[in-house]
C-alpha atoms as a PDB file:
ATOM      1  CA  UNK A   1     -11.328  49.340 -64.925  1.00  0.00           C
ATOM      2  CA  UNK A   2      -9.887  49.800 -68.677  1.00  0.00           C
ATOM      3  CA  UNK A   3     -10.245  46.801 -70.680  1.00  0.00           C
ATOM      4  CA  UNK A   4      -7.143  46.066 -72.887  1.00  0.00           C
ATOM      5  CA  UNK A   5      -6.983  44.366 -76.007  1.00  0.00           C
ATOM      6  CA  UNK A   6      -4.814  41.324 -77.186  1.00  0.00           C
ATOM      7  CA  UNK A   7      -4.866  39.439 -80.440  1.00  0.00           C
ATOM      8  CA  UNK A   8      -5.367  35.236 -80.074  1.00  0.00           C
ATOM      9  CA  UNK A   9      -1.942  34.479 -80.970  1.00  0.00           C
ATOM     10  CA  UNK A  10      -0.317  36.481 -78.424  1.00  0.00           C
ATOM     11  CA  UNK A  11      -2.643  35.643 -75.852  1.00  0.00           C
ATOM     12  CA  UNK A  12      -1.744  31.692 -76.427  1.00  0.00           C
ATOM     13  CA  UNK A  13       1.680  32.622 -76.231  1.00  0.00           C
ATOM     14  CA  UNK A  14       1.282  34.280 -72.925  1.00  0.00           C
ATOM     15  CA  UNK A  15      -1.416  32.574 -71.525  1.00  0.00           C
ATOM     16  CA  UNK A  16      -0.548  31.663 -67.954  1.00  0.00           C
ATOM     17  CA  UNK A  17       0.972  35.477 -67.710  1.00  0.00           C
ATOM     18  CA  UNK A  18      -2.283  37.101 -68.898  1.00  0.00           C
ATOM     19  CA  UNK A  19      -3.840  34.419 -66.156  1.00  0.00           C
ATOM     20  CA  UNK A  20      -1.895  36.276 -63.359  1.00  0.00           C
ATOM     21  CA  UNK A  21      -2.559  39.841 -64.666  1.00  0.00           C
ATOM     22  CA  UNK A  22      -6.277  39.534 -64.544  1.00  0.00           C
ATOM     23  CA  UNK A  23      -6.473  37.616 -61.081  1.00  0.00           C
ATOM     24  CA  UNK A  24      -4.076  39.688 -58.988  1.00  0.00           C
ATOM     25  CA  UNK A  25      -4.449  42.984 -60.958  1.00  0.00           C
ATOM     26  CA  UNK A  26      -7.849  42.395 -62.067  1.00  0.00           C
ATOM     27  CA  UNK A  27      -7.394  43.365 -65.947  1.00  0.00           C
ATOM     28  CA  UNK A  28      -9.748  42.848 -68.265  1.00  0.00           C
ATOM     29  CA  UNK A  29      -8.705  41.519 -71.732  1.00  0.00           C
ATOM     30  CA  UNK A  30     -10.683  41.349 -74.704  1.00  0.00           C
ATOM     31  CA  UNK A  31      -9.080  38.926 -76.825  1.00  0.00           C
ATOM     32  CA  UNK A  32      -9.354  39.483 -80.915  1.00  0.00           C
ATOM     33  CA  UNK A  33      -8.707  37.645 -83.791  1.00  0.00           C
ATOM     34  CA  UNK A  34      -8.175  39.734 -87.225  1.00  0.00           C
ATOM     35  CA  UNK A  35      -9.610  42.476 -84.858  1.00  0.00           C
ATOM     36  CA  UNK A  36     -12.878  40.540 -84.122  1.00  0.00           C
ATOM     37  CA  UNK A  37     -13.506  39.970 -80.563  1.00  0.00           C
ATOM     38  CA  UNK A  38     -13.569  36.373 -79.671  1.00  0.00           C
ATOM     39  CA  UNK A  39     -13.416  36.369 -75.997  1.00  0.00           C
ATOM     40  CA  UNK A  40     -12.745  38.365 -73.115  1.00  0.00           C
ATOM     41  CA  UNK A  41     -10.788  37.730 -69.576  1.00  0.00           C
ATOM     42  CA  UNK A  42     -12.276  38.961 -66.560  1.00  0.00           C
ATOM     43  CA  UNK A  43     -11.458  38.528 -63.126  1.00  0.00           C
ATOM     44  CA  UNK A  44     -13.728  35.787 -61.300  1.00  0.00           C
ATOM     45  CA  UNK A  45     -15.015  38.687 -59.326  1.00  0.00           C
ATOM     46  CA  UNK A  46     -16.295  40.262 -62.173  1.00  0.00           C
ATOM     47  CA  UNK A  47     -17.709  37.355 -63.585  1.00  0.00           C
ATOM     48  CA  UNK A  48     -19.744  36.289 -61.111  1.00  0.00           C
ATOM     49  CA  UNK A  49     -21.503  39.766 -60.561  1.00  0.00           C
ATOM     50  CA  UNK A  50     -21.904  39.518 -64.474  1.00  0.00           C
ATOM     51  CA  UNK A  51     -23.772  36.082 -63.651  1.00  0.00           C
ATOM     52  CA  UNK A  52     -26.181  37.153 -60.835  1.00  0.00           C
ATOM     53  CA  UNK A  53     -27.716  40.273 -63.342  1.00  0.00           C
ATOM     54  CA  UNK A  54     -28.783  37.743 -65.808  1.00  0.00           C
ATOM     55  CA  UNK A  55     -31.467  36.314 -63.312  1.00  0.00           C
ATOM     56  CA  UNK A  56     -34.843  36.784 -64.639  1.00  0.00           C
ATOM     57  CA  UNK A  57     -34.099  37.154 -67.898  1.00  0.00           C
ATOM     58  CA  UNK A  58     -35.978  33.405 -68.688  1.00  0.00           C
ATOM     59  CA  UNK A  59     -38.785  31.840 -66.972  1.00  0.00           C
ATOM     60  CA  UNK A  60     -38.089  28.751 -64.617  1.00  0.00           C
ATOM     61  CA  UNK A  61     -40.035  26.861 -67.234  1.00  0.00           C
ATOM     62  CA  UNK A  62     -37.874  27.948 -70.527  1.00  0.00           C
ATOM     63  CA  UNK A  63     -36.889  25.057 -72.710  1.00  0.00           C
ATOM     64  CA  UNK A  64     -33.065  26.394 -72.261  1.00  0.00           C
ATOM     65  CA  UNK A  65     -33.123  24.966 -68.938  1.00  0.00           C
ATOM     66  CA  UNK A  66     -33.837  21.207 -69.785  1.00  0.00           C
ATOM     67  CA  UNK A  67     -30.970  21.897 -72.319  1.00  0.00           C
ATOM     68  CA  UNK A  68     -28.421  22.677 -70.188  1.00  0.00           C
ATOM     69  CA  UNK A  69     -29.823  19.784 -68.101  1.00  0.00           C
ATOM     70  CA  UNK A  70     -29.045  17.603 -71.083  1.00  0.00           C
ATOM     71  CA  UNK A  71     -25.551  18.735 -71.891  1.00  0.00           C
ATOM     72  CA  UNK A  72     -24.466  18.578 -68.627  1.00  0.00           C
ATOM     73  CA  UNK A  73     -25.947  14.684 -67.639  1.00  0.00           C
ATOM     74  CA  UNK A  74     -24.503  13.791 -71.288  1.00  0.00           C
ATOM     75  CA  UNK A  75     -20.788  15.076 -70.320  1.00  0.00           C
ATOM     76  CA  UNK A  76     -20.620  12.971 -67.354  1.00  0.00           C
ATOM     77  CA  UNK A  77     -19.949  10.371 -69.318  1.00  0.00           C
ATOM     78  CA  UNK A  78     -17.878  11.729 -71.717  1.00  0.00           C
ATOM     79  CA  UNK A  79     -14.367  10.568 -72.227  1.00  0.00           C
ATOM     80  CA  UNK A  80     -11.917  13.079 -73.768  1.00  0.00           C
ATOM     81  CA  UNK A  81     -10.525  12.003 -76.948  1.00  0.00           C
ATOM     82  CA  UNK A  82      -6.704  12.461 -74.684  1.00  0.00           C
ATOM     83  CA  UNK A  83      -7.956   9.477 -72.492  1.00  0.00           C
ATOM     84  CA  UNK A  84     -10.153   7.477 -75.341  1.00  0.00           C
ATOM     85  CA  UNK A  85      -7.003   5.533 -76.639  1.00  0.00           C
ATOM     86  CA  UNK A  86      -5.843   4.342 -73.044  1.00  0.00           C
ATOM     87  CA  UNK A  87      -6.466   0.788 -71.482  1.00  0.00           C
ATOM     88  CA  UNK A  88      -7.419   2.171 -67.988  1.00  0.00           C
ATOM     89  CA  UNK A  89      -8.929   5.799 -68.089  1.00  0.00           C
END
């Protein structure tokens, strides 16, 4: 699968397009600013294979774990700043 490359400001201008390239032709986009990488689009697919090949890599007692724990109990009751101004959220 070749990998292309797109730089951040075109890939916010065609955002939903890129969307439908990599889920129904599975392309892969690496996504640059001033020729850094910043990110890269993959279809889920290739994501979640990604995923399952980091197992093992920490033990079931690694502090990373209770982290994650954290961030994830904390953003349940998180209100995004788009809702934090209204009456009823």
């Amino acid at each position: 699968m070749i990998e292309e490359s797109i730089n951040i400001a075109e890939a916010k201008k065609h955002f939903s397009d890129l969307i439908g390239q990599v889920a129904f032709a599975k392309k892969r986009l690496l996504i640059t600013k001033r020729g850094k990488p910043m990110a890269r689009l993959v279809p889920v697919e290739d994501a979640e294979h990604r995923l399952n090949e980091a197992q093992g890599w920490l033990e079931n007692d690694d502090p990373f774990f209770d982290t994650i724990e954290n961030i994830v109990s904390e953003r349940k009751n998180h209100i995004p700043r788009a809702l934090s101004g209204l009456k009823n959220p």
